[in-house]
C-alpha atoms as a PDB file:
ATOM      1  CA  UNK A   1     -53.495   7.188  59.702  1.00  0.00           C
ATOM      2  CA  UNK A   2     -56.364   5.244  58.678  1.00  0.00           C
ATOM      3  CA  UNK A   3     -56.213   3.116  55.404  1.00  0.00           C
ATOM      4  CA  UNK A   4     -57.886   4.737  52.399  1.00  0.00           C
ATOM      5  CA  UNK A   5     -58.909   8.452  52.419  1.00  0.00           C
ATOM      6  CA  UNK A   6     -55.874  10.415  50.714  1.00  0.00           C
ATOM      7  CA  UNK A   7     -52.156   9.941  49.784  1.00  0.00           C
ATOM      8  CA  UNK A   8     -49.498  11.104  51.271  1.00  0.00           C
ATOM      9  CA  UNK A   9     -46.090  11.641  49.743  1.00  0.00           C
ATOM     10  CA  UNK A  10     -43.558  11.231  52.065  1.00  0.00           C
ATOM     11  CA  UNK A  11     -39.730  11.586  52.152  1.00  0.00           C
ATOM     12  CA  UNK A  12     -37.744   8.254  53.119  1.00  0.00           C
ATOM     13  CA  UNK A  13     -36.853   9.374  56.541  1.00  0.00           C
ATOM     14  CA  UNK A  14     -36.795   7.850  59.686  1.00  0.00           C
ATOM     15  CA  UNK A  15     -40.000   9.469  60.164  1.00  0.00           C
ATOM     16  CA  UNK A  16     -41.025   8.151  56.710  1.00  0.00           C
ATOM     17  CA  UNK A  17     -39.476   4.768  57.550  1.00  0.00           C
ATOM     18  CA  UNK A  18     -41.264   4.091  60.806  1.00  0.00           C
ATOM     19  CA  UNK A  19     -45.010   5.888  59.444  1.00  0.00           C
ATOM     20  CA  UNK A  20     -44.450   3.479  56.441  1.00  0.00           C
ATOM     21  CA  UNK A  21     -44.005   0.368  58.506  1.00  0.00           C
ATOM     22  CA  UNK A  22     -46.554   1.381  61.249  1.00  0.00           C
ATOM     23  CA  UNK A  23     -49.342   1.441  58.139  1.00  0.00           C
ATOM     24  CA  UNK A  24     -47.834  -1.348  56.674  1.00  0.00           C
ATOM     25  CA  UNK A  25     -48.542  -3.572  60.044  1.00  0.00           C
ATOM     26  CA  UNK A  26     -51.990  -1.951  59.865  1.00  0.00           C
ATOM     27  CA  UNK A  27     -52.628  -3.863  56.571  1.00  0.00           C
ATOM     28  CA  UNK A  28     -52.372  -0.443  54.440  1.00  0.00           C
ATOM     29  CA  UNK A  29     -50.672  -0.127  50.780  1.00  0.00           C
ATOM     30  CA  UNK A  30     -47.362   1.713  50.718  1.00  0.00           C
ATOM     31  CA  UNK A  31     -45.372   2.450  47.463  1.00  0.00           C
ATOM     32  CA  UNK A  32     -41.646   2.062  48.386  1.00  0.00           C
ATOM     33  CA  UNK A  33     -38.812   2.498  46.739  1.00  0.00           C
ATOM     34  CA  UNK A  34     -36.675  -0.256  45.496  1.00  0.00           C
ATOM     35  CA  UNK A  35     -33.171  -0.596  43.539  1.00  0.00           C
ATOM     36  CA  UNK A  36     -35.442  -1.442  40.024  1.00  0.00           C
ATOM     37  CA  UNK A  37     -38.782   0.367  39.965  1.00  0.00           C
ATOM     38  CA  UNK A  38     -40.927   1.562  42.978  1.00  0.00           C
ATOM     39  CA  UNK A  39     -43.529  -1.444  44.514  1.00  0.00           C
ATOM     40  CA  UNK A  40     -46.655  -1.414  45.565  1.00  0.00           C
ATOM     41  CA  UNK A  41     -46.359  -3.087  49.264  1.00  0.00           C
ATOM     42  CA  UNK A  42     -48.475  -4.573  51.815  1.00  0.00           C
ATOM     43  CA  UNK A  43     -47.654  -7.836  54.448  1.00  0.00           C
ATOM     44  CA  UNK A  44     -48.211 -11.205  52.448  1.00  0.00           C
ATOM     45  CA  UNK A  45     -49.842 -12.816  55.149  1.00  0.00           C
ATOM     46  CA  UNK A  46     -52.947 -11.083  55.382  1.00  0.00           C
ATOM     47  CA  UNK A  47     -55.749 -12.115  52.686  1.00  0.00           C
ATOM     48  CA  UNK A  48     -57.322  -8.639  52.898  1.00  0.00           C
ATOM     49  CA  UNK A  49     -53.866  -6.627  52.545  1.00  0.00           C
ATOM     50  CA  UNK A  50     -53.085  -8.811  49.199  1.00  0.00           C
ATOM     51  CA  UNK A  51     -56.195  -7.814  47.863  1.00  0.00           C
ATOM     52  CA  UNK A  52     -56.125  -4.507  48.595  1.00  0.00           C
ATOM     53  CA  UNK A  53     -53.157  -4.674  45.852  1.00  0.00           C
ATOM     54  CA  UNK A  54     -55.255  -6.707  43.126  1.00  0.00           C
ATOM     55  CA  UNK A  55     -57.916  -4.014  43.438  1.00  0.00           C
ATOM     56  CA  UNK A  56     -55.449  -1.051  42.916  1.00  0.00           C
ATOM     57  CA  UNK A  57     -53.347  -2.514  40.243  1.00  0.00           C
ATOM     58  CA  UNK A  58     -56.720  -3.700  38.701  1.00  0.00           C
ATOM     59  CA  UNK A  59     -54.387  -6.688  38.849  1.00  0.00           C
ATOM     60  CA  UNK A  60     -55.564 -10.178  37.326  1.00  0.00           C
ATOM     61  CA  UNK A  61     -55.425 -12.952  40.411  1.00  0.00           C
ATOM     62  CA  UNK A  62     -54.071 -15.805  38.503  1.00  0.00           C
ATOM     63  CA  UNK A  63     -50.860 -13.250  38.151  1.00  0.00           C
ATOM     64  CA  UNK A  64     -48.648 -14.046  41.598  1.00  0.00           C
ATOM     65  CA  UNK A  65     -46.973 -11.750  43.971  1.00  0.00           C
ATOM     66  CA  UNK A  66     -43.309 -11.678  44.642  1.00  0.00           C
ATOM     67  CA  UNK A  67     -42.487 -12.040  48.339  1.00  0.00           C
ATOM     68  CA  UNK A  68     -40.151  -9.440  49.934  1.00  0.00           C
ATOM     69  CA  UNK A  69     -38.143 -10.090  52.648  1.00  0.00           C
ATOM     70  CA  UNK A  70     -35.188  -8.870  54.991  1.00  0.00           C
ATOM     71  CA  UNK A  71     -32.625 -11.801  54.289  1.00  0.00           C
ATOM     72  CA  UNK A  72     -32.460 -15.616  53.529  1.00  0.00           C
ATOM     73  CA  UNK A  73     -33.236 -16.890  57.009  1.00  0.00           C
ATOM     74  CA  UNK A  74     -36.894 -14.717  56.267  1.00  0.00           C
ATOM     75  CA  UNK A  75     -37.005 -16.238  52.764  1.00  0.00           C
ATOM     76  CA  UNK A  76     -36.746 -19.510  54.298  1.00  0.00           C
ATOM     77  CA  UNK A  77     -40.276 -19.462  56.285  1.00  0.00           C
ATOM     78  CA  UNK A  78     -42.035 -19.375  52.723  1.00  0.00           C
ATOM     79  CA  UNK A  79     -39.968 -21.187  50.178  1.00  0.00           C
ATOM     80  CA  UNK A  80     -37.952 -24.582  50.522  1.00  0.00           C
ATOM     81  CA  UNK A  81     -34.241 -23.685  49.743  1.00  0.00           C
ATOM     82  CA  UNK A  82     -31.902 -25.916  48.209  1.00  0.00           C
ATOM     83  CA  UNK A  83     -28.130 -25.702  47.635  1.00  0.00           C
ATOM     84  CA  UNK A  84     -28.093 -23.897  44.363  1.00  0.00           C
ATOM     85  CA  UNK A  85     -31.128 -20.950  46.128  1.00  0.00           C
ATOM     86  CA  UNK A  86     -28.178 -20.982  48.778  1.00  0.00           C
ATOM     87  CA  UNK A  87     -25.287 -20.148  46.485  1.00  0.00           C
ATOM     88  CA  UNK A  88     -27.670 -17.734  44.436  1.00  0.00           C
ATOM     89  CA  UNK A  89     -28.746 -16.276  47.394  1.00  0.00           C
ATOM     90  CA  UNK A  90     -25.350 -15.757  48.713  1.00  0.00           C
ATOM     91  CA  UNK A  91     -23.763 -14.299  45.649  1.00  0.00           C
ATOM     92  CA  UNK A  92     -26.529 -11.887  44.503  1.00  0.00           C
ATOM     93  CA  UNK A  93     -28.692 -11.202  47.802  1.00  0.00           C
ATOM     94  CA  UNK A  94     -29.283  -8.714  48.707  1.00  0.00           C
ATOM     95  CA  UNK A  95     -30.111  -7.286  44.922  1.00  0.00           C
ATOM     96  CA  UNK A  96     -32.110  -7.663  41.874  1.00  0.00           C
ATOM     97  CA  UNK A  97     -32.703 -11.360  42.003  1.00  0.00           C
ATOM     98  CA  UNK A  98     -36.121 -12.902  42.455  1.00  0.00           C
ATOM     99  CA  UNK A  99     -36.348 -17.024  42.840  1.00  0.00           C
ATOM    100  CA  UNK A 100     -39.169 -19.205  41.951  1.00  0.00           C
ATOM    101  CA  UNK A 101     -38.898 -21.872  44.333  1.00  0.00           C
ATOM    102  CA  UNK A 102     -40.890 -24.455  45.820  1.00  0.00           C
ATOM    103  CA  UNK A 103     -43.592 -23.631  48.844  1.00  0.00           C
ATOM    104  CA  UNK A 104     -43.360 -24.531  52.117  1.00  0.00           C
ATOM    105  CA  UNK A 105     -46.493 -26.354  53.275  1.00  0.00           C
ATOM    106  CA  UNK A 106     -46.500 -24.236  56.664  1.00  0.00           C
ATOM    107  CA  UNK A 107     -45.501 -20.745  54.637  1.00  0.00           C
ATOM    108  CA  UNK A 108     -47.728 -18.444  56.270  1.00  0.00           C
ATOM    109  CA  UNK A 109     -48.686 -16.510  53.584  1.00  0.00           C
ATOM    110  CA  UNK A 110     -52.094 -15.400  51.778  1.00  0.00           C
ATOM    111  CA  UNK A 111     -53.027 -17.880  49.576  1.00  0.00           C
ATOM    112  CA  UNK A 112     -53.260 -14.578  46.893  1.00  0.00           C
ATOM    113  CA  UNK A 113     -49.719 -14.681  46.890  1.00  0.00           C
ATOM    114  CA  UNK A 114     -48.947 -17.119  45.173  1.00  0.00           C
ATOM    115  CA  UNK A 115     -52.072 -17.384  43.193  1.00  0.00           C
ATOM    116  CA  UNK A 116     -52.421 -21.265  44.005  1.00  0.00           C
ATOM    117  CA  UNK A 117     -49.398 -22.480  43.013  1.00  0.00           C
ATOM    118  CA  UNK A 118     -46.657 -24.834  44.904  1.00  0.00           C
ATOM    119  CA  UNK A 119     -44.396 -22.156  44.256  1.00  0.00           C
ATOM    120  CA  UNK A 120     -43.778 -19.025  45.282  1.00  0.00           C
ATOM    121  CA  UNK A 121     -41.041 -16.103  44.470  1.00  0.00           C
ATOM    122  CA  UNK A 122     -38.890 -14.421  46.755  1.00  0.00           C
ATOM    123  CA  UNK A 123     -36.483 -11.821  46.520  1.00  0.00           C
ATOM    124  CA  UNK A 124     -34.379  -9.502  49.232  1.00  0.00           C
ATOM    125  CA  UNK A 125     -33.830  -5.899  47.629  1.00  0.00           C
ATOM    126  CA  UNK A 126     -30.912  -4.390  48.284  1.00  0.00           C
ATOM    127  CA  UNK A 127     -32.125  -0.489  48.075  1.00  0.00           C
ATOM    128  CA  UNK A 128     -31.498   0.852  51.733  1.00  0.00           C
ATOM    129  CA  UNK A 129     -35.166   2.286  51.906  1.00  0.00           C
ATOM    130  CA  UNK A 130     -37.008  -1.023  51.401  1.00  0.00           C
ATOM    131  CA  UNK A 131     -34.663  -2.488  53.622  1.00  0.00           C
ATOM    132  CA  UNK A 132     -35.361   0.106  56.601  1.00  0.00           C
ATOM    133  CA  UNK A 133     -39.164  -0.744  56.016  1.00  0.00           C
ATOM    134  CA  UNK A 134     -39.099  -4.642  56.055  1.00  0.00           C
ATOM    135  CA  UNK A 135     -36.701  -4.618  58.922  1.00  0.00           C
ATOM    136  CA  UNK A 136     -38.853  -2.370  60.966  1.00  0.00           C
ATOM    137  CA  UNK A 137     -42.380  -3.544  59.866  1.00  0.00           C
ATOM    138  CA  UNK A 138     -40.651  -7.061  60.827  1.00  0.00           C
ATOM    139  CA  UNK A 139     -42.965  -8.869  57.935  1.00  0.00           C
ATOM    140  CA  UNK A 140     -42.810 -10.241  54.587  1.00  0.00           C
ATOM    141  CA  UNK A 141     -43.892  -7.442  52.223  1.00  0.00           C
ATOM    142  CA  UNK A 142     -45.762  -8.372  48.798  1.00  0.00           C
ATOM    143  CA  UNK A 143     -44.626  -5.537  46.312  1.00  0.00           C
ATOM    144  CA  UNK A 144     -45.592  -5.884  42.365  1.00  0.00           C
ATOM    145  CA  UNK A 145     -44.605  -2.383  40.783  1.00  0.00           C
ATOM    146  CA  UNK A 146     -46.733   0.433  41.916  1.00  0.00           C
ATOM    147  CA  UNK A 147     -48.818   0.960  38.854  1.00  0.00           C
ATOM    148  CA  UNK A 148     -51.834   0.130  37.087  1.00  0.00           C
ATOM    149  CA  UNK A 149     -51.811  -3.763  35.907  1.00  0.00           C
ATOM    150  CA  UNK A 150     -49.877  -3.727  32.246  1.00  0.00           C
ATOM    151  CA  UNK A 151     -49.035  -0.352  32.129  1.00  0.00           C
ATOM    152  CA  UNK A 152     -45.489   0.760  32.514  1.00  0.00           C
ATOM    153  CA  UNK A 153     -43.710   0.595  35.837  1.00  0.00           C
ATOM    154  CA  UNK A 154     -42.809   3.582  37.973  1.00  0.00           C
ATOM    155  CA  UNK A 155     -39.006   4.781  38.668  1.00  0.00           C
ATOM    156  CA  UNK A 156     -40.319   7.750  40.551  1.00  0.00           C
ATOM    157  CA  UNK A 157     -42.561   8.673  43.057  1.00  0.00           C
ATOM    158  CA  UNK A 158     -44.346  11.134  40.493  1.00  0.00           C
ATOM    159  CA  UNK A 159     -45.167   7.795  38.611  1.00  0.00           C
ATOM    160  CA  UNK A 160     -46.832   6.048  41.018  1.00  0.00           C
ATOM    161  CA  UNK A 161     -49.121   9.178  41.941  1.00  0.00           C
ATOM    162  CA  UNK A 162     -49.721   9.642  38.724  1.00  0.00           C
ATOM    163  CA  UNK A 163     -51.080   6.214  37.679  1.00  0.00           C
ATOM    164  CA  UNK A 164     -52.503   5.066  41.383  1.00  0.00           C
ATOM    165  CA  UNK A 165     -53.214   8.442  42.809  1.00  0.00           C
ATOM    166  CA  UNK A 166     -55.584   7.688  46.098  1.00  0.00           C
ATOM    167  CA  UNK A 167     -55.530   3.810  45.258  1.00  0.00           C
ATOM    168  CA  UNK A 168     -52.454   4.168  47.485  1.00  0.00           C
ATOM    169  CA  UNK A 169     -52.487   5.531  50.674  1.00  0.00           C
ATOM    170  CA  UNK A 170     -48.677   6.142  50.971  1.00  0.00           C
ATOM    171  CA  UNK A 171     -45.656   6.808  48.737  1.00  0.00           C
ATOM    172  CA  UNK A 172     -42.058   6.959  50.455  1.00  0.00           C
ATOM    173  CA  UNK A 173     -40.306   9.184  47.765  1.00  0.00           C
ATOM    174  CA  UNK A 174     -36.504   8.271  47.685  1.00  0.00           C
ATOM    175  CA  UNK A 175     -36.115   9.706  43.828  1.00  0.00           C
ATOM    176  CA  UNK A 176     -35.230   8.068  41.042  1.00  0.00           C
ATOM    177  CA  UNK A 177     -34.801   3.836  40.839  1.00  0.00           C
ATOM    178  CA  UNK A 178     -30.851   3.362  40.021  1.00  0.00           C
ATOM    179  CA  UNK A 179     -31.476   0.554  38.085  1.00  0.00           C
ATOM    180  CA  UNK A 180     -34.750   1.068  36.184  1.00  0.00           C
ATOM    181  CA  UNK A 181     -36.231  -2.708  35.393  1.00  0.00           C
ATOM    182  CA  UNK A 182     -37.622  -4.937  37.387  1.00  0.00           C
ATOM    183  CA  UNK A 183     -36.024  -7.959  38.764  1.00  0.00           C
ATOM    184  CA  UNK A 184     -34.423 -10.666  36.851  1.00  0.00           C
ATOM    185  CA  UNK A 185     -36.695 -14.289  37.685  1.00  0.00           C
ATOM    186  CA  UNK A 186     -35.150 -17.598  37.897  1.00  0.00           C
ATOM    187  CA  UNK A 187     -37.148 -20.516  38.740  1.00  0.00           C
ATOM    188  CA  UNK A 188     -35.352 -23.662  40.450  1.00  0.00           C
ATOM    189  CA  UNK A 189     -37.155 -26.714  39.324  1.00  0.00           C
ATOM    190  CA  UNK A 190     -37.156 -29.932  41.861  1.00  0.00           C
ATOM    191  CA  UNK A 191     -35.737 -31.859  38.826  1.00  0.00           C
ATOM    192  CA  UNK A 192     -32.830 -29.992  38.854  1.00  0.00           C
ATOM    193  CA  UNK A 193     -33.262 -27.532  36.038  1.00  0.00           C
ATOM    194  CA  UNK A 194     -33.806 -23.476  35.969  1.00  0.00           C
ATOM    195  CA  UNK A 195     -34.613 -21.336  33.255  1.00  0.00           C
ATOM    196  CA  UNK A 196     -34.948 -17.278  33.693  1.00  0.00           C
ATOM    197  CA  UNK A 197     -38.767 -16.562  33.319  1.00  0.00           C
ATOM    198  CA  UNK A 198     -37.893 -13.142  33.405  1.00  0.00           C
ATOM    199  CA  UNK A 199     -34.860 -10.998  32.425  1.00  0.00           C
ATOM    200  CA  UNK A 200     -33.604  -8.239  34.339  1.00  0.00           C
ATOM    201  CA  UNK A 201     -30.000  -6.778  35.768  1.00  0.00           C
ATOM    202  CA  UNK A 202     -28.818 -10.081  36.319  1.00  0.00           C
ATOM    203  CA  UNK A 203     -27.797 -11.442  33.319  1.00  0.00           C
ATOM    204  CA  UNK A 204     -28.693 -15.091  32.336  1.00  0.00           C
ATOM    205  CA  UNK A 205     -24.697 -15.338  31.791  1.00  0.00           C
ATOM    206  CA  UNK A 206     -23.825 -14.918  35.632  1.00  0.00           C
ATOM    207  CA  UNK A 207     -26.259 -17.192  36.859  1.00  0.00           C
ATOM    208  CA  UNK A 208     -24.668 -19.793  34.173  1.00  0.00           C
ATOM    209  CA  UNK A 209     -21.751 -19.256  36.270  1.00  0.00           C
ATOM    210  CA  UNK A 210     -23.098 -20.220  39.402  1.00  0.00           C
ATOM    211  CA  UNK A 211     -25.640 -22.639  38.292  1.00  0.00           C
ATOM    212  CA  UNK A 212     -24.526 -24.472  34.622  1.00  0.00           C
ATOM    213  CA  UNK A 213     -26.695 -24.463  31.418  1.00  0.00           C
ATOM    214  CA  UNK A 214     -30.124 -23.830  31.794  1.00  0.00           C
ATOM    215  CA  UNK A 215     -33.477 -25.904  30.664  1.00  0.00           C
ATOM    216  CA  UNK A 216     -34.163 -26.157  27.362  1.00  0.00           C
ATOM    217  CA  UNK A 217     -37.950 -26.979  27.829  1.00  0.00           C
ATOM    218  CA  UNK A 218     -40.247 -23.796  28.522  1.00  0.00           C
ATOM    219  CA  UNK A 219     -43.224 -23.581  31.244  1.00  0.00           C
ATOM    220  CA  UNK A 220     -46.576 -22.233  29.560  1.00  0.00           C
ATOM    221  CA  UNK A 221     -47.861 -21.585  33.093  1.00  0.00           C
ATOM    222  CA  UNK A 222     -47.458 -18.058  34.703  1.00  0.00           C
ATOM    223  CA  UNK A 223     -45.363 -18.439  37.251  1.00  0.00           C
ATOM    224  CA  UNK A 224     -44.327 -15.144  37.989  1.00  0.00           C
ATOM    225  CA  UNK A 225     -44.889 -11.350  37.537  1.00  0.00           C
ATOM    226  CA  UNK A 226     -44.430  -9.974  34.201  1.00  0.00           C
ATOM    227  CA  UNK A 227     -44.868 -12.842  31.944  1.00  0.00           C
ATOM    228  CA  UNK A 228     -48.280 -11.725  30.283  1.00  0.00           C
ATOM    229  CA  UNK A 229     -48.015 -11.102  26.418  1.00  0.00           C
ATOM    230  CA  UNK A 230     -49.002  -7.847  26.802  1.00  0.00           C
ATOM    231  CA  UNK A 231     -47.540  -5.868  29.568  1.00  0.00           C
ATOM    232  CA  UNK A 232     -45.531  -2.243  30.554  1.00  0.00           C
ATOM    233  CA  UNK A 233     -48.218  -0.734  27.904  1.00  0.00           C
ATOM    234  CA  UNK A 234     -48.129   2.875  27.206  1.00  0.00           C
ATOM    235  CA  UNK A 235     -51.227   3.317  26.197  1.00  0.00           C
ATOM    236  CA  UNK A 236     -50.106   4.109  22.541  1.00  0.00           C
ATOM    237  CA  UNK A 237     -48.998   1.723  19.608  1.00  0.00           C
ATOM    238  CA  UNK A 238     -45.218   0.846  20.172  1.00  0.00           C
ATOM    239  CA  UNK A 239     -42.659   0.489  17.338  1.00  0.00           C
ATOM    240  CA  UNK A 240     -39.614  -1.103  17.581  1.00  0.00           C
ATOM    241  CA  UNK A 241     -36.298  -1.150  16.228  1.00  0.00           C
ATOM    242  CA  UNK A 242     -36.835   2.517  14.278  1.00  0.00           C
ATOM    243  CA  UNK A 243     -34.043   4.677  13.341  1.00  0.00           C
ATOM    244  CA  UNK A 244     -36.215   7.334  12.340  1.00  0.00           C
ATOM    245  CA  UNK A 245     -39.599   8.770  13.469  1.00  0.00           C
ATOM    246  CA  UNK A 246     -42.606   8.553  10.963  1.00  0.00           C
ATOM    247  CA  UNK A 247     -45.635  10.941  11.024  1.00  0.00           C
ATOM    248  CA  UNK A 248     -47.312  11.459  14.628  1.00  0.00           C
ATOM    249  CA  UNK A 249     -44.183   9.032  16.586  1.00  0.00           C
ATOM    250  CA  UNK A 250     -42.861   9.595  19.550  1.00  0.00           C
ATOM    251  CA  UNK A 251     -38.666   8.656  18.986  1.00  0.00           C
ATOM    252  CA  UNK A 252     -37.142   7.165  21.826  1.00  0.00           C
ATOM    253  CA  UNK A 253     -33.426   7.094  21.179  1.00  0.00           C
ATOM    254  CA  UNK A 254     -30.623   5.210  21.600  1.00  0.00           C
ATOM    255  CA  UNK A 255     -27.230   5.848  20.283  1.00  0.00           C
ATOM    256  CA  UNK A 256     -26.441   7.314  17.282  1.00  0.00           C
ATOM    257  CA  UNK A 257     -30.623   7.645  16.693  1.00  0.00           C
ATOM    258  CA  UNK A 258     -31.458  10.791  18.987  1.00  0.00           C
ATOM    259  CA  UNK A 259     -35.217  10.687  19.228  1.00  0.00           C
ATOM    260  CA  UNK A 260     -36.867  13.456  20.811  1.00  0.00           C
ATOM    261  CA  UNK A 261     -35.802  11.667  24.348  1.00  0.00           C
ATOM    262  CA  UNK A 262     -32.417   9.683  24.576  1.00  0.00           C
ATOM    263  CA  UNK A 263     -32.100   6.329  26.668  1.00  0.00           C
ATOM    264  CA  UNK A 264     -28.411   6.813  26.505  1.00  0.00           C
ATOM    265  CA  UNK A 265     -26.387   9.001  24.082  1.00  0.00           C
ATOM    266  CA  UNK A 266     -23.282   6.797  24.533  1.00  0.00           C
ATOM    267  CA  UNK A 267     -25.086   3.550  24.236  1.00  0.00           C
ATOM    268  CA  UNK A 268     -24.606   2.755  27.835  1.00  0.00           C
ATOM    269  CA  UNK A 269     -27.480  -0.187  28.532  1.00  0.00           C
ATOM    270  CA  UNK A 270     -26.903   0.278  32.439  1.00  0.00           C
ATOM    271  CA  UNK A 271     -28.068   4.032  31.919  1.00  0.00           C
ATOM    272  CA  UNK A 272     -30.679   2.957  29.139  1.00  0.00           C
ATOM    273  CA  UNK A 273     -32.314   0.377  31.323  1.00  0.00           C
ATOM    274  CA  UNK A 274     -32.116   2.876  34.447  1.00  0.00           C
ATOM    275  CA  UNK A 275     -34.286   5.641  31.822  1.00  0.00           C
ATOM    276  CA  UNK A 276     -36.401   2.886  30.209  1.00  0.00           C
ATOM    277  CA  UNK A 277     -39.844   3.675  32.618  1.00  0.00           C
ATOM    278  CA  UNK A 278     -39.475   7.860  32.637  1.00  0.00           C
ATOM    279  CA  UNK A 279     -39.015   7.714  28.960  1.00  0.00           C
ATOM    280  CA  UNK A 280     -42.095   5.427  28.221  1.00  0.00           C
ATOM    281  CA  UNK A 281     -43.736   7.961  30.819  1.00  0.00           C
ATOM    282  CA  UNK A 282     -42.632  10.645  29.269  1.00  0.00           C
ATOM    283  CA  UNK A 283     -43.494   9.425  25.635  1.00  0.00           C
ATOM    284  CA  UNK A 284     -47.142   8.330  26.614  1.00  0.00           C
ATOM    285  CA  UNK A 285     -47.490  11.862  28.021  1.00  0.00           C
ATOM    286  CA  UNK A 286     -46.644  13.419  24.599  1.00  0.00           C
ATOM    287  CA  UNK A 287     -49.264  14.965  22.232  1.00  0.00           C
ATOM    288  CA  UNK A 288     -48.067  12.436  19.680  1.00  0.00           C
ATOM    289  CA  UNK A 289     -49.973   9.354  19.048  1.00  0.00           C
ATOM    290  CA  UNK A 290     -47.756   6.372  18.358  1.00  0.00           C
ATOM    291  CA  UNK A 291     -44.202   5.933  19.930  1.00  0.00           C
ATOM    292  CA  UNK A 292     -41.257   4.180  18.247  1.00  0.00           C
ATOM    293  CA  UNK A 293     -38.553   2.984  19.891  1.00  0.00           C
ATOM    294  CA  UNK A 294     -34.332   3.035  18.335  1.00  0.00           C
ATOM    295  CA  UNK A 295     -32.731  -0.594  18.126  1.00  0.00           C
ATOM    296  CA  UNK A 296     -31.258  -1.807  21.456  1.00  0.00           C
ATOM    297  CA  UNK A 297     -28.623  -4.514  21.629  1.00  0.00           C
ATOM    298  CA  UNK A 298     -29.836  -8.453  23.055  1.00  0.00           C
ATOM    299  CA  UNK A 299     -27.053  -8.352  24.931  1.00  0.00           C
ATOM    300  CA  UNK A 300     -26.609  -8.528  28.874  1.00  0.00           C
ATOM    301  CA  UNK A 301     -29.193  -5.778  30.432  1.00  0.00           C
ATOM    302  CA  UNK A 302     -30.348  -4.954  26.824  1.00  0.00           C
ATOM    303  CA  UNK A 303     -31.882  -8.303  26.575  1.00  0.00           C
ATOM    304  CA  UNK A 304     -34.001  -7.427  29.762  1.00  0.00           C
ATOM    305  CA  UNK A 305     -34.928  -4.074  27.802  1.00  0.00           C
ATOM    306  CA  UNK A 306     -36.163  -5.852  24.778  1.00  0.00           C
ATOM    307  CA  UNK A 307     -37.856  -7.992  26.908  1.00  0.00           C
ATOM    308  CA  UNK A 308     -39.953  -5.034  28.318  1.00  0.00           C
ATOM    309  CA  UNK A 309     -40.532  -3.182  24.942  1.00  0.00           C
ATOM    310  CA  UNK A 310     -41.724  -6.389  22.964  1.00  0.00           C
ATOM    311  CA  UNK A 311     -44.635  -6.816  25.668  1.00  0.00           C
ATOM    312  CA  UNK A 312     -45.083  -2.845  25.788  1.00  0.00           C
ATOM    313  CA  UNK A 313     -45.997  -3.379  21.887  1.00  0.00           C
ATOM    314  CA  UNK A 314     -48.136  -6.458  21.756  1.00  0.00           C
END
């Protein structure tokens, strides 16, 4: 199959698997499924590849890539690892975990990647899909979610066709993303600190238990996907915290506030976070022309799905 012409939906099948990593090798765009939302993949070590992604997302290059790979021994040809990226690594790898960590000066990556930093962020997914693909394309994979830059992420395969459509050449469809927001980020610093740049199913509480208190002191630089003001934008002004809807709003429910969709009837954050995306989707879809959004707890996943709502309404 030759990169560009027309996209193919495919299901994840060995057949899938091995035509995904065969155009993958060829320095083509696949969207593959992963355990949080569907990426947008091609191998990190080829300039042209990378920027085949910029150009699809409409993607700003000063925003880096995160660097899939297979498992730690991988990770460690890119990043430099020290003992606390070991004990992360070896508690919540493979899974929703992505690490900042410093570059290694013979990483063989496109300089894209990382967007000229001395850092760069790694992450091994645990979906079984992605897995089958980076194992037989045998590279590292650079995967933002498959979507147009700042709008909001896809959990299904419908998504990405919908917002990419032949700026992709493949989609693996595996259904619906179990867990429904992207990856939590931590970045290591050399000085011994770490701070979560972005939240996700990994709560800031269980890497406290593996790594102590965090910084106190912020970084104003972007050091990793998803920290733009403005981001997972549906296209429509967002309101937040509403228990009821007002004239022309979309109500996204939660709880006891039903909306005309419902993240989770029984207030279940896991199942929220998992419907965040399709409900965004489904809102921005809607003849209405602002969307409001029921209170969520900032608590444990919820604080990841604040996170996402606050930058879907700036």
């Amino acid at each position: 199959m030759t990169q560009a012409s027309r996209l193919l939906i495919l299901a994840a099948d060995d057949d899938g698997v091995r035509r995904a990593a065969a155009h993958l090798r060829d320095g083509g765009l696949v969207a593959l499924p992963t355990e949080t939302v569907y990426g947008l993949a091609a191998r990190a070590d080829r300039d042209e590849s990378v920027a085949a992604i910029y150009r699809a997302k409409g993607r700003p290059s000063f925003n880096p890539l995160i660097v899939h790979v297979a498992d730690v021994d991988q990770a460690e040809r890119y990043a430099v690892f020290d003992g606390r990226a070991r004990a992360l690594a070896e508690a919540l790898w493979p899974g929703p975990l992505t690490m900042v960590l410093p570059l290694r000066d013979d990483a063989a990556l496109a300089p894209a990647v990382t967007a000229g930093l001395a850092s760069v962020a790694v992450r091994c997914p645990a979906h079984s899909v992605m897995r089958r693909v980076l194992a037989e394309a045998g590279l590292p994979l650079a995967a933002p979610s498959a979507n147009r830059s700042g709008g909001v992420s896809p959990t299904s395969a419908a998504h990405v066709a919908q917002s990419l459509g032949t700026g992709v050449d493949l989609i693996l469809d595996a259904g619906p993303c179990a867990q429904g927001v992207e990856s939590t980020i931590v970045a290591l610093r050399e000085s011994g600190g770490w701070q979560v740049l972005r939240p996700g199913p990994i709560a800031q509480e269980a890497l406290m238990a593996l790594l102590g208190p965090p910084s106190t002191a912020d970084s104003n630089k972007i050091e990793a996907p998803g920290q733009l003001a403005s981001h997972y934008a549906p296209g429509k002004p967002v309101r937040l915290n509403a228990r009821e809807a007002e004239a022309q709003e979309f109500l996204i429910g939660f709880g006891p506030v039903a909306g005309h969709i419902q993240l989770s009837a029984t207030g279940d954050l896991a199942e929220a976070a998992a419907r965040l995306y399709a409900a965004l989707h489904v809102a921005a879809a809607s003849p209405h022309a602002r969307i409001a959004v029921a209170p969520i707890p900032d608590e444990g996943i919820g604080k990841a799905i604040n996170d996402r709502l606050r930058r879907a309404a700036a």
